[in-house]
C-alpha atoms as a PDB file:
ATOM      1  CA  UNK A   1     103.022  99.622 105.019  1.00  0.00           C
ATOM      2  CA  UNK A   2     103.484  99.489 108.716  1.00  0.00           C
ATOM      3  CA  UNK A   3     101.715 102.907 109.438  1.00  0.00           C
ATOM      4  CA  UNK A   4      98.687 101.037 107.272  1.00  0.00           C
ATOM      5  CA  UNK A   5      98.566  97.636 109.068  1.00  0.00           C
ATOM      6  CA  UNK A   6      98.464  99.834 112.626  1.00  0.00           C
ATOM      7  CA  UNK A   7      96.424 102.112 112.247  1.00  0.00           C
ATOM      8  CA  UNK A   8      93.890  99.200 110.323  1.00  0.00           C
ATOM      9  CA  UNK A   9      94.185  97.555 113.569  1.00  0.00           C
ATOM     10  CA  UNK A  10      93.473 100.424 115.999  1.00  0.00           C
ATOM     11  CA  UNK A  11      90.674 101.759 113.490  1.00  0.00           C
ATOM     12  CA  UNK A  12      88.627  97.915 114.460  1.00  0.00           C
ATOM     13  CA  UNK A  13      88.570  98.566 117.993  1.00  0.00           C
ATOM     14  CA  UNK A  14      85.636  99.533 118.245  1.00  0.00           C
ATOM     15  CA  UNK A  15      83.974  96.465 120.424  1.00  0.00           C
ATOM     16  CA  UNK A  16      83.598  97.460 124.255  1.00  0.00           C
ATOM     17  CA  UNK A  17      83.732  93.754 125.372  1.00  0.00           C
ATOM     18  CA  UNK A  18      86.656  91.134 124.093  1.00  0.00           C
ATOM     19  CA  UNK A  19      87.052  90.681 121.274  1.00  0.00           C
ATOM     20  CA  UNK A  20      88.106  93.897 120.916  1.00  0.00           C
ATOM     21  CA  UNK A  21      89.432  93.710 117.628  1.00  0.00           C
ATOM     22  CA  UNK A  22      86.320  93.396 114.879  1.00  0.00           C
ATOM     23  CA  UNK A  23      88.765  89.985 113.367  1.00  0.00           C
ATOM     24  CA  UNK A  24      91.815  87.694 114.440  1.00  0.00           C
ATOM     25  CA  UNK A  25      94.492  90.031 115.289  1.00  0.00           C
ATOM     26  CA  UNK A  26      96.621  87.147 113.954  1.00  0.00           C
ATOM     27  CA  UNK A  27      95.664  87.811 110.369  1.00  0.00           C
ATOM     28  CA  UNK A  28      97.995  91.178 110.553  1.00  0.00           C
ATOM     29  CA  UNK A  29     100.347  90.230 113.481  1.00  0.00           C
ATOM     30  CA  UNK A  30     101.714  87.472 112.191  1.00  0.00           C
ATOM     31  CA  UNK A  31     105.052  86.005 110.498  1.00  0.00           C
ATOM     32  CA  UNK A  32     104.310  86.797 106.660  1.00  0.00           C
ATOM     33  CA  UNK A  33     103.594  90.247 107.657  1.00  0.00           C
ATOM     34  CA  UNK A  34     106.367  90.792 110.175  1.00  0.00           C
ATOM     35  CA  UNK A  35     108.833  89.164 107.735  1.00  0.00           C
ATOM     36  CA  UNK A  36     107.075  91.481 104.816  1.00  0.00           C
ATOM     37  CA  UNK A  37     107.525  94.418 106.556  1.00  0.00           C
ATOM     38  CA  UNK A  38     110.996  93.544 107.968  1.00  0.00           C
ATOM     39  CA  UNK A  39     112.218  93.083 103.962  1.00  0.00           C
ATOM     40  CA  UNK A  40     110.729  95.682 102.600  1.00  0.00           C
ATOM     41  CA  UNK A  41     112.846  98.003 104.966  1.00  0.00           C
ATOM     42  CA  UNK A  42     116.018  96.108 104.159  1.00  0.00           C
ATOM     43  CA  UNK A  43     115.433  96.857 100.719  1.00  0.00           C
ATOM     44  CA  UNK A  44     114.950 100.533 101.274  1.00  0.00           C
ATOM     45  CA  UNK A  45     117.724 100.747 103.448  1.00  0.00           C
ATOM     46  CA  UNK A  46     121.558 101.552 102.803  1.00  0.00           C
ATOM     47  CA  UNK A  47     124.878 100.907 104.941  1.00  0.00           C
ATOM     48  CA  UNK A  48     126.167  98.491 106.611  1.00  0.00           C
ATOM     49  CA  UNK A  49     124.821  95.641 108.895  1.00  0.00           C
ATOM     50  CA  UNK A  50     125.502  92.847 111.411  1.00  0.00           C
ATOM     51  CA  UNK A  51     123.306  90.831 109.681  1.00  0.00           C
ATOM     52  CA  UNK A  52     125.620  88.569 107.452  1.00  0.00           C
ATOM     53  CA  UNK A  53     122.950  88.057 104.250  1.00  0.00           C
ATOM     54  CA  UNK A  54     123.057  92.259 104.225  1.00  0.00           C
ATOM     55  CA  UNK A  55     123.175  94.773 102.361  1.00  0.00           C
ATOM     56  CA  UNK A  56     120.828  93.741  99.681  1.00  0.00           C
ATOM     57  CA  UNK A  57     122.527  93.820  96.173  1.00  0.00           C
ATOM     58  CA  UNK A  58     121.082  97.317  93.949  1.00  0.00           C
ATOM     59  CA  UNK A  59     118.235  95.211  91.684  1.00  0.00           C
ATOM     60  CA  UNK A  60     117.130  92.567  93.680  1.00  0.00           C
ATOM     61  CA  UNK A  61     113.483  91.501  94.055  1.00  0.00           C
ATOM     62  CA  UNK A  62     111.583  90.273  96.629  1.00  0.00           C
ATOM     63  CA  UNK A  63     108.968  88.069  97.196  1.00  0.00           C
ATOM     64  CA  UNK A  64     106.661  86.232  99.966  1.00  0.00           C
ATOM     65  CA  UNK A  65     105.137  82.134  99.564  1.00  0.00           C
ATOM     66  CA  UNK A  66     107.950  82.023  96.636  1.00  0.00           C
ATOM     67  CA  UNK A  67     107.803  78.551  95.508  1.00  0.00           C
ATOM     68  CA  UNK A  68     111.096  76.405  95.100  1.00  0.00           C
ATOM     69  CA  UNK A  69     111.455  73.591  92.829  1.00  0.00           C
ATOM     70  CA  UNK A  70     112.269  70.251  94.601  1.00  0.00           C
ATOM     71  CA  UNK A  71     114.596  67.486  93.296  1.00  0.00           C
ATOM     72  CA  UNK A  72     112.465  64.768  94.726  1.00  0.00           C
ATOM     73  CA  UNK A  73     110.056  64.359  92.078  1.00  0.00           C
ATOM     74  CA  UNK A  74     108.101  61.118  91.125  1.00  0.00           C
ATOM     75  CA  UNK A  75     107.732  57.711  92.426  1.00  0.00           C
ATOM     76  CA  UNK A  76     106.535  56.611  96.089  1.00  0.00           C
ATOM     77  CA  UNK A  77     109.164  58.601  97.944  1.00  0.00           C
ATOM     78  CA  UNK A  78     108.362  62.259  95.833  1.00  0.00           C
ATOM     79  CA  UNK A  79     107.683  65.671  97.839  1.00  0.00           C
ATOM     80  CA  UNK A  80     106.123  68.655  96.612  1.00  0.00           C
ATOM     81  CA  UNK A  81     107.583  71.578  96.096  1.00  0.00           C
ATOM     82  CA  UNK A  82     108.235  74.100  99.021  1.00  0.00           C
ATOM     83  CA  UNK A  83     106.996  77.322  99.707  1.00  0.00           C
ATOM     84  CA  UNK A  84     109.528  79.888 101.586  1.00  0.00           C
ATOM     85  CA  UNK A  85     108.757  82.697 103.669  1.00  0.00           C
ATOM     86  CA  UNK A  86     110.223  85.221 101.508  1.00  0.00           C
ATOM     87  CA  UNK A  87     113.518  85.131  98.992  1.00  0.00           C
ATOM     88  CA  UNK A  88     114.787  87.714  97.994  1.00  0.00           C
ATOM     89  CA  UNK A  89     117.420  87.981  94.626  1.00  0.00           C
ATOM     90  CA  UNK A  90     117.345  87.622  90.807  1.00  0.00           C
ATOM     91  CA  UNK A  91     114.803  85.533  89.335  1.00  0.00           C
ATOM     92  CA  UNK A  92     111.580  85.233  87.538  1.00  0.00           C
ATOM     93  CA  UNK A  93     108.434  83.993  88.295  1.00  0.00           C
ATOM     94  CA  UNK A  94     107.155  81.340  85.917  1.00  0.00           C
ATOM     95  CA  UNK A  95     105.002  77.957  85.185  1.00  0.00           C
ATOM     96  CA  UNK A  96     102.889  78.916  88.311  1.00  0.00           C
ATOM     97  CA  UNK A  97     101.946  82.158  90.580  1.00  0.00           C
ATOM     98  CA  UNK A  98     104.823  81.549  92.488  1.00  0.00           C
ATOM     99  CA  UNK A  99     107.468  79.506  91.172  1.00  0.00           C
ATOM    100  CA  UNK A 100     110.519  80.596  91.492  1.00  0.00           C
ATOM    101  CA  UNK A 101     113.358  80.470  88.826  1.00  0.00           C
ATOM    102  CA  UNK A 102     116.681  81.816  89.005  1.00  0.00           C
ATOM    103  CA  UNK A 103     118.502  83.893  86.002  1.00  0.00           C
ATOM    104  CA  UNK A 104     121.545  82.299  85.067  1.00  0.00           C
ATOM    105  CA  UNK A 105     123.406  85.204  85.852  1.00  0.00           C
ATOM    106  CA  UNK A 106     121.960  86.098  89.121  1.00  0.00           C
ATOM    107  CA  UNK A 107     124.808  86.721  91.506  1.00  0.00           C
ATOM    108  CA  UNK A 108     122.800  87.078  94.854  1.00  0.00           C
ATOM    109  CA  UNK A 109     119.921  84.955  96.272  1.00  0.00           C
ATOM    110  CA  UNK A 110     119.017  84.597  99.751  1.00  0.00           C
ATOM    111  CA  UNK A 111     116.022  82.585 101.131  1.00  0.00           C
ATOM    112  CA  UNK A 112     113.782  83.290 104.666  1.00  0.00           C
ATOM    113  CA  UNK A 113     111.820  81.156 106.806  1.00  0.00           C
ATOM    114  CA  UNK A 114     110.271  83.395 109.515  1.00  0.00           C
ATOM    115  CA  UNK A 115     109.154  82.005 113.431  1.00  0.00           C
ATOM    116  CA  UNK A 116     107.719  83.782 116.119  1.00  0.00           C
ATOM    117  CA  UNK A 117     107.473  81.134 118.602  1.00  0.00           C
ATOM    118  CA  UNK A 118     106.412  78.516 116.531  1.00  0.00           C
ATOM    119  CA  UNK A 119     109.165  75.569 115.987  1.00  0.00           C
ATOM    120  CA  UNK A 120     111.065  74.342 112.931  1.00  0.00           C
ATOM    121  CA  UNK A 121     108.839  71.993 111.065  1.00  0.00           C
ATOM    122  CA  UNK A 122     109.772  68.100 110.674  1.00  0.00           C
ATOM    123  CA  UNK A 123     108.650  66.010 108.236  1.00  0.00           C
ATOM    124  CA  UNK A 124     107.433  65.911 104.542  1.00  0.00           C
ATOM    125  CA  UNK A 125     104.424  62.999 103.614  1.00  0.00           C
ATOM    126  CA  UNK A 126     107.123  60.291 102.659  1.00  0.00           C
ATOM    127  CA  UNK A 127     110.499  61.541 104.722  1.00  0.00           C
ATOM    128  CA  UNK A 128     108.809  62.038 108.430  1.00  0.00           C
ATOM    129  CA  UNK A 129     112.305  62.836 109.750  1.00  0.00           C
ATOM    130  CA  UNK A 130     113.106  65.739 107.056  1.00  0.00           C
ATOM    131  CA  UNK A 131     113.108  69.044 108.653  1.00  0.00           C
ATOM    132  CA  UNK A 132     112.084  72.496 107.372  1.00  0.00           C
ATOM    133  CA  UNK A 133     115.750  74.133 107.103  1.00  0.00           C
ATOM    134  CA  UNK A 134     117.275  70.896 105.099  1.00  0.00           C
ATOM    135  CA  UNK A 135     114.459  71.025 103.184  1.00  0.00           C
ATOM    136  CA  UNK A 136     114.229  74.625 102.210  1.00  0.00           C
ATOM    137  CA  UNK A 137     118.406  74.239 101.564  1.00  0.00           C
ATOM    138  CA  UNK A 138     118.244  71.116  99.689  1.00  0.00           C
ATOM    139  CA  UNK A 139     115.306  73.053  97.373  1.00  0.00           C
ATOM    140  CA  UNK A 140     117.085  76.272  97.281  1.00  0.00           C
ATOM    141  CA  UNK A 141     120.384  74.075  96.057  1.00  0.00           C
ATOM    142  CA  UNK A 142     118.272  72.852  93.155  1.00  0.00           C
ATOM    143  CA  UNK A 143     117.079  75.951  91.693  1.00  0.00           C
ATOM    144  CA  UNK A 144     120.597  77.039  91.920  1.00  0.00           C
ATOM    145  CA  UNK A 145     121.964  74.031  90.478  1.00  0.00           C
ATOM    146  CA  UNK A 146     118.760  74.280  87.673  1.00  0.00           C
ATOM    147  CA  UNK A 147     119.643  77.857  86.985  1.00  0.00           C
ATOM    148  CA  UNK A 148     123.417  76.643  85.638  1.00  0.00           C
ATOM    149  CA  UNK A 149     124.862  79.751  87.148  1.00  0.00           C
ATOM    150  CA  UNK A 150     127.885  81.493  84.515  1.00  0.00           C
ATOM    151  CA  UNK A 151     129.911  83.208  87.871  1.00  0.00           C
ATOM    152  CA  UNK A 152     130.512  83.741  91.141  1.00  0.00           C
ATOM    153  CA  UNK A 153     127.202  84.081  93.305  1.00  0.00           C
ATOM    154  CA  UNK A 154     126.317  84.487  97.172  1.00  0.00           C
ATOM    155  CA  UNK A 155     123.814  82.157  98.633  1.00  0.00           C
ATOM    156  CA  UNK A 156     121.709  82.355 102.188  1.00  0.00           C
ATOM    157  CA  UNK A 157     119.596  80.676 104.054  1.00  0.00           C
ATOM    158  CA  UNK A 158     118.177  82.845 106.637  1.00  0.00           C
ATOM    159  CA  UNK A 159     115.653  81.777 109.950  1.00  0.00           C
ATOM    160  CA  UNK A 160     114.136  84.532 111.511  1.00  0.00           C
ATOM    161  CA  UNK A 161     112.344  83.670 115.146  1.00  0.00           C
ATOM    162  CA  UNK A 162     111.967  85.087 118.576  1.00  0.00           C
ATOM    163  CA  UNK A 163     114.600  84.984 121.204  1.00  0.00           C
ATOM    164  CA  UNK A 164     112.144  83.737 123.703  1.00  0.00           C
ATOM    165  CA  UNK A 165     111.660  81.033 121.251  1.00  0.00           C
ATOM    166  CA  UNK A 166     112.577  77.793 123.470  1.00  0.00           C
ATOM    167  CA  UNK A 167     111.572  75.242 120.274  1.00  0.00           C
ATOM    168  CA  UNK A 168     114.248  76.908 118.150  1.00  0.00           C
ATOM    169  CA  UNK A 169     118.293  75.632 118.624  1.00  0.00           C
ATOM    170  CA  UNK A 170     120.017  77.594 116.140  1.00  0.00           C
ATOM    171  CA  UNK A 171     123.253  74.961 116.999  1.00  0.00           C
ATOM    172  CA  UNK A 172     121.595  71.998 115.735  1.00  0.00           C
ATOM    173  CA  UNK A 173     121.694  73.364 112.537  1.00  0.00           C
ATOM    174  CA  UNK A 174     124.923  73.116 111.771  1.00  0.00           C
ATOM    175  CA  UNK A 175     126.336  72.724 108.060  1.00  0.00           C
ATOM    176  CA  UNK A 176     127.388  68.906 108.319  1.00  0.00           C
ATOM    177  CA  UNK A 177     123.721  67.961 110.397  1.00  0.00           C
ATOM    178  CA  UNK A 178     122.187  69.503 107.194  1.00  0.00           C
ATOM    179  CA  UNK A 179     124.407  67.806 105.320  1.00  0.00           C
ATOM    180  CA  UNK A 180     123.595  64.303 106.636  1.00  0.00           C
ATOM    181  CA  UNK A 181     119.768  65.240 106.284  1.00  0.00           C
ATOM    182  CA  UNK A 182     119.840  65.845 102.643  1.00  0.00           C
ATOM    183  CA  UNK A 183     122.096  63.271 102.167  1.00  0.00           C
ATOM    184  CA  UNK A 184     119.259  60.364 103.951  1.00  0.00           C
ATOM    185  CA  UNK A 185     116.865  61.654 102.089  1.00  0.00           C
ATOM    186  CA  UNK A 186     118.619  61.576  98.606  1.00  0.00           C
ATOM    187  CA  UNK A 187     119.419  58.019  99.588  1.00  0.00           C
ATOM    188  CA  UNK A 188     115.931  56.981 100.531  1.00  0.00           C
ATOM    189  CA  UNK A 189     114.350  58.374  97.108  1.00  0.00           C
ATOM    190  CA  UNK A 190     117.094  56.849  94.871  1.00  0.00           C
ATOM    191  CA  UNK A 191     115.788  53.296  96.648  1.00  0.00           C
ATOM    192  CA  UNK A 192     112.814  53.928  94.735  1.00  0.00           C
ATOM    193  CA  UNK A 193     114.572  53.146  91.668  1.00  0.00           C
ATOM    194  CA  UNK A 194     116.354  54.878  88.105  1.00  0.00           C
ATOM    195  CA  UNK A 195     116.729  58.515  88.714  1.00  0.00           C
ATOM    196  CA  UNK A 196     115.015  61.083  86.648  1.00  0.00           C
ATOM    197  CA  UNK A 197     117.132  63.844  85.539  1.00  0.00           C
ATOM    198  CA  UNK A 198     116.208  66.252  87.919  1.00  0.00           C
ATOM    199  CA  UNK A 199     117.734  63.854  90.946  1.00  0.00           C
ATOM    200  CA  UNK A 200     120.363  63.073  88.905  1.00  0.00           C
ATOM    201  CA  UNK A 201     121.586  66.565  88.325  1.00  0.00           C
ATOM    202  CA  UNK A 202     120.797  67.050  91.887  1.00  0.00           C
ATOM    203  CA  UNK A 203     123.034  64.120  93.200  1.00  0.00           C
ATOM    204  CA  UNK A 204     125.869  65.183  90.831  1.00  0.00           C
ATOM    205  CA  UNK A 205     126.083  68.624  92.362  1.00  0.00           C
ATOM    206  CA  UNK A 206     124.534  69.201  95.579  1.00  0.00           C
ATOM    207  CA  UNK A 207     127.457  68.958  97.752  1.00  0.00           C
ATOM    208  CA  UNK A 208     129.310  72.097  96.057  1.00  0.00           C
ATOM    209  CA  UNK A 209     126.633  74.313  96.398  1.00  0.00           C
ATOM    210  CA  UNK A 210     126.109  73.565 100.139  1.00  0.00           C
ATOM    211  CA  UNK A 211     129.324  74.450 100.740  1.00  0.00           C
ATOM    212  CA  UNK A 212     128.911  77.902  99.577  1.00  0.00           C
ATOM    213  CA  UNK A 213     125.691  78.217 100.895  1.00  0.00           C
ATOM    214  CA  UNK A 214     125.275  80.479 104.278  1.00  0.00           C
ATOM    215  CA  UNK A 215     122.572  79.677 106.858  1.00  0.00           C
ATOM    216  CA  UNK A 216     121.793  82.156 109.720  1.00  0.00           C
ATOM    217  CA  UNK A 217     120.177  81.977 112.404  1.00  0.00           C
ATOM    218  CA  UNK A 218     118.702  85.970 113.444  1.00  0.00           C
ATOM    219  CA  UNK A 219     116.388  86.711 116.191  1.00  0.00           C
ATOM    220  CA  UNK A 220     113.732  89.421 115.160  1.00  0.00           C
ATOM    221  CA  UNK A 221     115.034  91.259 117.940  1.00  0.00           C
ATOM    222  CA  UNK A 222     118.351  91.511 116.195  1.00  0.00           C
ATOM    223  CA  UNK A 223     116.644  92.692 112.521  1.00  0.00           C
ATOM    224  CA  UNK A 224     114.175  95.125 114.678  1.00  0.00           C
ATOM    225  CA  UNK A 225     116.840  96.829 116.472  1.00  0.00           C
ATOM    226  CA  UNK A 226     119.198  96.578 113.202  1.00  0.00           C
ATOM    227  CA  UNK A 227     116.359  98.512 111.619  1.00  0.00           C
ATOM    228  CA  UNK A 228     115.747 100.834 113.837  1.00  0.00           C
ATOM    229  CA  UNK A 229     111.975 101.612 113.031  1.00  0.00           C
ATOM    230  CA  UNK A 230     109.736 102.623 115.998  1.00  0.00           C
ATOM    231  CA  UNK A 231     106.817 101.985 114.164  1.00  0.00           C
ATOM    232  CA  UNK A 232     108.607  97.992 113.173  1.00  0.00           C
ATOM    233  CA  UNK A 233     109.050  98.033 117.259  1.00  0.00           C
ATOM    234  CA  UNK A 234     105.769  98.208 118.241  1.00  0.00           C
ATOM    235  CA  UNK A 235     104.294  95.793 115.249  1.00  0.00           C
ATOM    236  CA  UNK A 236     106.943  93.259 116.631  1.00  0.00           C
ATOM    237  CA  UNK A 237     105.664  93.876 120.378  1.00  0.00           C
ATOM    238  CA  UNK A 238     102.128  93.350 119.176  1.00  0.00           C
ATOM    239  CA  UNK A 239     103.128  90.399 117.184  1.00  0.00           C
ATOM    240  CA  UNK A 240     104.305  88.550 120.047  1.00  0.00           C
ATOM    241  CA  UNK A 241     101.497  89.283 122.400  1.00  0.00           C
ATOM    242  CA  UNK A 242      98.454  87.705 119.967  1.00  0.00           C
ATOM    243  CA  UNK A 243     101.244  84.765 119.419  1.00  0.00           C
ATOM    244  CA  UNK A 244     101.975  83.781 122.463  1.00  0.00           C
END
């Protein structure tokens, strides 16, 4: 896939005079394709990593824009659902093009948001303060807590994003700060009145999951050079140069 994406972009350059490209370099160098590319290499890869959400279990799918059910349905304070970067595990995909639903008996799942130098995202239409990584956990706890899992399972949220990236502290995100996020914004939508049953099971169980869920923090230079693909290297390079 990467040999394709280059040698798409170097077979456009055919304009003398900027642009040289004949369309927005940004529509191949960009996040979804760097994170695309970067999973699709995990998955054909074997051994051991630094990486803590690695190896990928034998069977797991992946998948880009997966969509994750949110608890925080109905009534003034409600959310829509959120779209990931990329998840990889055991699920199916049901109800819409991209919804996401785990198997009851999935025993791996691991979640991506991926940054080049863009910054975490804040704020959802009724919850301005809500950030993207509480978010994504507190919607990745629900579809774990709607699959009813039958056994022991592993669990990650993983951030992806440039080491140059100033907007990005990795230490802010520690377990209890996402812990008190999730926990205001449960609070503000039970104001709203009588749960439905999807907060309530959500209220009743979200603190167990968190605690066995993992977030990381990984710079793409760590998952390039844990890869080890020249041809991963330069898409990276190029990536950064049209996002800059």
């Amino acid at each position: 896939m990467l040999k394709e994406l280059l040698k798409m972009h170097q077979d456009s350059l055919v304009n003398k005079e900027a642009p040289e490209c004949l369309f927005a370099e940004t529509l191949i160098f960009n996040e979804g394709w760097l994170l695309r590319s970067v999973l699709r290499e995990w998955l054909a890869g074997s051994g051991g990593s630094r990486l803590g959400f690695l190896p990928f279990p034998e069977g797991v799918t992946a998948y880009s824009e997966g969509q994750l059910y949110t608890p925080f349905r109905g009534g003034s304070r409600a959310e829509r659902n959120t779209h990931v970067d990329g998840i990889v595990g055991e699920y199916s995909i049901t109800n819409t093009k991209s919804g996401i639903v785990l198997k009851s008996e999935f025993r791996y799942i691991a979640a991506f948001e991926a940054k080049i130098f863009s910054p975490i995202g804040v704020g959802v239409k009724n919850a301005p303060w809500y950030d993207q990584v509480s978010r994504a956990a507190a919607c990745l706890i629900n579809s774990i807590l709607l699959a009813e899992p039958k056994g022991s399972y592993a669990a990650h949220l993983a951030v992806l994003y440039a080491e140059d990236n100033s907007h990005i502290d990795p230490n802010l995100y520690t377990k209890d700060y996402v812990q008190k996020q999730i926990t205001n914004r449960l609070e503000d939508f039970l104001k709203t009145g009588e749960p439905g049953n999807a907060v309530q099971r959500f209220a009743d169980g979200w603190r167990d999951v968190l605690d066995n869920l993992r977030i990381h923090f990984h710079t793409w230079e760590q998952a390039v050079a844990d890869i080890g693909s020249d041809d991963l290297h330069r898409f990276y390079d190029i990536c950064k140069r049209f996002n800059a």
